[in-house]
Protein backbone atom coordinates (compact mmCIF):
# COMPACT_ATOMS: atom_id res chain seq x y z
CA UNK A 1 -29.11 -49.86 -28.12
CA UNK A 2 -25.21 -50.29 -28.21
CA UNK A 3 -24.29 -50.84 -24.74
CA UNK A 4 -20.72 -48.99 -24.84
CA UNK A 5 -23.02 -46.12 -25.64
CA UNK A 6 -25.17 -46.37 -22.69
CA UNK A 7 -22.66 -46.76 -20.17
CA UNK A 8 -21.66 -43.22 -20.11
CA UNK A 9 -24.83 -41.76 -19.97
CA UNK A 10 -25.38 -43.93 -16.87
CA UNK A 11 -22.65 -42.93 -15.40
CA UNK A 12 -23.34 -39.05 -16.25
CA UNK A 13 -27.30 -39.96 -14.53
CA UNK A 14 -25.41 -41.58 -11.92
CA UNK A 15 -23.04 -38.59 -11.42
CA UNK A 16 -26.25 -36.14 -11.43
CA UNK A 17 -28.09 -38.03 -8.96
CA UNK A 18 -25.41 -37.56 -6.26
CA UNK A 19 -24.52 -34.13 -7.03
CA UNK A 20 -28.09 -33.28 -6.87
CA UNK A 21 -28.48 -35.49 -3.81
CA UNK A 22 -25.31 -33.57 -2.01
CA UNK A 23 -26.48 -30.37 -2.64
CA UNK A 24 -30.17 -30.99 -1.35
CA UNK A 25 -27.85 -31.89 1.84
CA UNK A 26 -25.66 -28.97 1.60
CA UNK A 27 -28.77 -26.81 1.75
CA UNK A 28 -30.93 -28.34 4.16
CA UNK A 29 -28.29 -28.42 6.69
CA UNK A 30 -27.70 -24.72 6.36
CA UNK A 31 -31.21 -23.97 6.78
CA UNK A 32 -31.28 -25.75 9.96
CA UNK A 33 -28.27 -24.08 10.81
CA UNK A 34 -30.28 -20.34 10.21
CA UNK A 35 -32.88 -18.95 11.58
CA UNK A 36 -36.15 -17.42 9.53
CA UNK A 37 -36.91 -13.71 9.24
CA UNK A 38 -40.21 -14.66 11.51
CA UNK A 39 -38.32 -17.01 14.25
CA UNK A 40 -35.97 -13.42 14.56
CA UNK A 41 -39.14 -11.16 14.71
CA UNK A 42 -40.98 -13.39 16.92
CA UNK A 43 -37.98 -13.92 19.84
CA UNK A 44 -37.89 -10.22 19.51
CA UNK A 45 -41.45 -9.28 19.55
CA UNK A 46 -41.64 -9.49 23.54
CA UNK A 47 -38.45 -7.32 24.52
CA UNK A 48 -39.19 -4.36 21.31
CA UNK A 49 -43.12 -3.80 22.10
CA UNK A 50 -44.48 -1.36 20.11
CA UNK A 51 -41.56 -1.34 17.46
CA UNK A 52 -42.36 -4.88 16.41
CA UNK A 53 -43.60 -3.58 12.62
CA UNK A 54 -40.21 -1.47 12.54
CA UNK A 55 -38.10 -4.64 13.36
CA UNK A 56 -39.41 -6.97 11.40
CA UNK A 57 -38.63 -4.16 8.57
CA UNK A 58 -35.27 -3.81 9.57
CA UNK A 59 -34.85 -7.36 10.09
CA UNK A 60 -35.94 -8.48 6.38
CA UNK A 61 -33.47 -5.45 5.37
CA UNK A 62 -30.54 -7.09 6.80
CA UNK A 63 -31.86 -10.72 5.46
CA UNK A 64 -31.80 -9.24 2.15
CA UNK A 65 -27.92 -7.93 2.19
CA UNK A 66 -26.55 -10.73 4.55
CA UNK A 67 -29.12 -14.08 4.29
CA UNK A 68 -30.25 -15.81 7.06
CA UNK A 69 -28.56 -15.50 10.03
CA UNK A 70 -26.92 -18.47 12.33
CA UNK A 71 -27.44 -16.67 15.58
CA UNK A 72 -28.86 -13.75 17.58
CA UNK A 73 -28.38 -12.25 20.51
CA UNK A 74 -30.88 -10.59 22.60
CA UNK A 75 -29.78 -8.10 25.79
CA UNK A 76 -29.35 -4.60 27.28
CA UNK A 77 -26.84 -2.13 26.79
CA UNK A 78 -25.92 1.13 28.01
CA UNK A 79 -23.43 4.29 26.55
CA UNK A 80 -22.50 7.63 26.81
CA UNK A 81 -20.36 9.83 25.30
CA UNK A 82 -18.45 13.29 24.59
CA UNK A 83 -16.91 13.15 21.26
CA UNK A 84 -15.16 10.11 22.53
CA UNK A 85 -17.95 7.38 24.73
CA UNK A 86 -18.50 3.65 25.59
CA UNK A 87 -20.89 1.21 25.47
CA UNK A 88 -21.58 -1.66 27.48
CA UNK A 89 -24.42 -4.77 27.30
CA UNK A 90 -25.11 -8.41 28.58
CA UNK A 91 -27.24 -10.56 26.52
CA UNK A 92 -27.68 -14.00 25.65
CA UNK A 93 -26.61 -15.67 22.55
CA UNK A 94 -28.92 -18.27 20.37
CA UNK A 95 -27.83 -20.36 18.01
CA UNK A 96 -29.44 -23.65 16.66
CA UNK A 97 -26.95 -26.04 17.30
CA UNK A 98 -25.86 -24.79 20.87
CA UNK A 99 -28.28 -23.34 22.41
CA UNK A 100 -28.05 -20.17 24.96
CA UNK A 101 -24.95 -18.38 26.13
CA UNK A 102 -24.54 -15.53 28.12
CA UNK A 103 -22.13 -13.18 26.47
CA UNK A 104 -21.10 -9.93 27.36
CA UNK A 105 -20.07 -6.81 25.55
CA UNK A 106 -18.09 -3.33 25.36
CA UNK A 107 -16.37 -1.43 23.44
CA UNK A 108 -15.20 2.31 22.93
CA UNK A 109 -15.97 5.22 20.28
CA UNK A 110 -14.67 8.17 18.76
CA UNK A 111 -16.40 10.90 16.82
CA UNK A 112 -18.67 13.50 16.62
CA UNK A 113 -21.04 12.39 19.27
CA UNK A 114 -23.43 13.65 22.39
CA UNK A 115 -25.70 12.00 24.57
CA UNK A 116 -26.26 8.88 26.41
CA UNK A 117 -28.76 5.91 25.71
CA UNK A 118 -29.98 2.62 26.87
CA UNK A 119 -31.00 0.32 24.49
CA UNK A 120 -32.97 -2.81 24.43
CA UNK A 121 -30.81 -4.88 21.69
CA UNK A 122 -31.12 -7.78 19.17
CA UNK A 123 -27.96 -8.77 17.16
CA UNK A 124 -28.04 -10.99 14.29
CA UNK A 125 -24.88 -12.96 13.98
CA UNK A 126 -24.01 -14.10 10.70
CA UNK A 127 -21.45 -16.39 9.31
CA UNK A 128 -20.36 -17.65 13.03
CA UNK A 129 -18.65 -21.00 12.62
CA UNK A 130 -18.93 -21.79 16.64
CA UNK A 131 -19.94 -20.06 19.52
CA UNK A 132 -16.48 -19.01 20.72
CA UNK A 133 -16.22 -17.26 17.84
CA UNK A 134 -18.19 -14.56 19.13
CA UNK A 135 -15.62 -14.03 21.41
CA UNK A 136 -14.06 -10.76 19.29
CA UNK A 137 -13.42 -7.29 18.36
CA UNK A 138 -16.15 -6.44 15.71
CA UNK A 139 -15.78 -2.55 13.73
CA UNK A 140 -17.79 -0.39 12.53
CA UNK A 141 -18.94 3.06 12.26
CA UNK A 142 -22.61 3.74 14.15
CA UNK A 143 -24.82 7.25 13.91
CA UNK A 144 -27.36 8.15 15.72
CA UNK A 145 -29.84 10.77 15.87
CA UNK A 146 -33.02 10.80 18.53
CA UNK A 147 -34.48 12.40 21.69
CA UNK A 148 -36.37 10.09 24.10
CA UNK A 149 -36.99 7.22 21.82
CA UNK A 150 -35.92 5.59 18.35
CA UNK A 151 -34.85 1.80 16.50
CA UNK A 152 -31.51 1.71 14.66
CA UNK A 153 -29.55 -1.11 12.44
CA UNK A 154 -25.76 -0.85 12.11
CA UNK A 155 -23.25 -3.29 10.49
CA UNK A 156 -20.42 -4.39 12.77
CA UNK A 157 -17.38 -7.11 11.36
CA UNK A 158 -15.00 -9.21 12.44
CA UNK A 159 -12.56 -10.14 9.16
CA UNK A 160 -10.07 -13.59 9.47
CA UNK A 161 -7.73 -14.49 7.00
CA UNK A 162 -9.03 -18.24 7.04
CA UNK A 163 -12.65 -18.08 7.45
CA UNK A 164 -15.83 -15.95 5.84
CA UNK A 165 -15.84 -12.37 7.34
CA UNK A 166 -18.33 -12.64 10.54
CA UNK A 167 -20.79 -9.87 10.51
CA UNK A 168 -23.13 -8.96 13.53
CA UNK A 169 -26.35 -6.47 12.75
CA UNK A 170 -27.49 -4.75 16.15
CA UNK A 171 -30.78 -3.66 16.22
CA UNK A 172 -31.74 -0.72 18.98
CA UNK A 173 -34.40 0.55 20.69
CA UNK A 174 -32.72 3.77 21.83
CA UNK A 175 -34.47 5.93 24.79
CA UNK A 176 -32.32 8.90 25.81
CA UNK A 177 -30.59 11.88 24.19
CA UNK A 178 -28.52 10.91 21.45
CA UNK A 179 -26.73 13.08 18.51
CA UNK A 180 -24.22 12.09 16.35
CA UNK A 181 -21.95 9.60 14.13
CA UNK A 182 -18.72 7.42 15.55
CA UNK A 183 -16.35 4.88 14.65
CA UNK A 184 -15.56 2.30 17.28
CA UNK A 185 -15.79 -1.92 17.81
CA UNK A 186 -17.54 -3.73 20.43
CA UNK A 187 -15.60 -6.58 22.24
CA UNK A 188 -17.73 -9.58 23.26
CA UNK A 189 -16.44 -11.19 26.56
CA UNK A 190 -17.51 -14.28 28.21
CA UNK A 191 -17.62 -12.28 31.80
CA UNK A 192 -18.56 -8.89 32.69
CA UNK A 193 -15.59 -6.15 32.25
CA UNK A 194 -15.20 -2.82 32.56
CA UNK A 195 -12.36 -1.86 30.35
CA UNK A 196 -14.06 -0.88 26.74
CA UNK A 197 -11.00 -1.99 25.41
């Protein structure tokens, strides 16, 4: 075979090998970077009981629209409100490549909404490019609709100009009185605060 014809196709092999090579790369660092549908279910199995069949629904729901997640949080919050109410949990965050972090969070509402709640909460935390990231105002609008006890999944987001919208999922194990639908952000905070805003 004519040489000057072989060269390219070498080259072309050649050229496929690394681009294959590079992407296996690509991919198996961002699965290390994630976490599974079961490590989520499992760290949450523990604090949610009896609603461990719900979350794991609600957690492959949210894998489904968003992908694997890069970090969770798992803590306690408490809120209230008349028409306008606040909100305000501890927690820690996990993430593969650092570890635990105690973070803090708040944040006020405003709608058509009654009642007050503690919650037992997981947050999945996707697209978070470093820990300190976390540290922002994420929107959204939240309704809820229970009396003693119920498990909830909202959609809160942070948007930047220069990076991949960050999205945190909270997942709730309301028990209380709670009626209603708001719009409102919760702030995450390194240290405990109790201005919502």
């Amino acid at each position: 075979m004519d040489l000057k014809r072989l060269l390219p196709r070498i080259v072309i092999g050649i050229a496929m090998l690394i681009t294959s090579a590079a992407t296996g790369q690509a991919v198996a660092a961002a699965r290390s970077n994630t976490f599974s549908p079961e490590e989520i279910v499992e760290a949450g199995h523990e604090m949610f009981g009896g609603f461990s069949e719900s979350l794991a629904a609600l957690v492959e729901k949210s894998v489904q629209q968003y992908g694997l997640p890069n970090g969770y949080i798992i803590g306690q919050e408490a809120s209230g409100a008349f028409f306008g109410g606040a909100r305000y949990g501890e927690g820690n965050l996990f993430t593969k490549r650092s570890g635990k972090r105690h973070v803090f969070w708040q944040g006020p509402s405003l709608g058509f909404d009654l009642g007050g709640d503690g919650n037992r909460t997981m947050m999945l935390v996707y697209n978070l490019p470093q820990p300190d990231w976390i540290f922002r105002r994420y929107t959204g609008v939240n309704g809820s609709a229970y009396l003693v006890g119920g498990l909830g999944m909202t959609l809160l987001t942070y948007r930047s100009p220069y990076k991949d919208p960050v999205y945190v999922v909270p997942i709730r194990s309301g028990v209380g009185a709670r009626l209603g639908i708001n719009i409102g952000y919760l702030k995450f905070t390194p240290s405990a605060t109790w201005n919502p805003f």
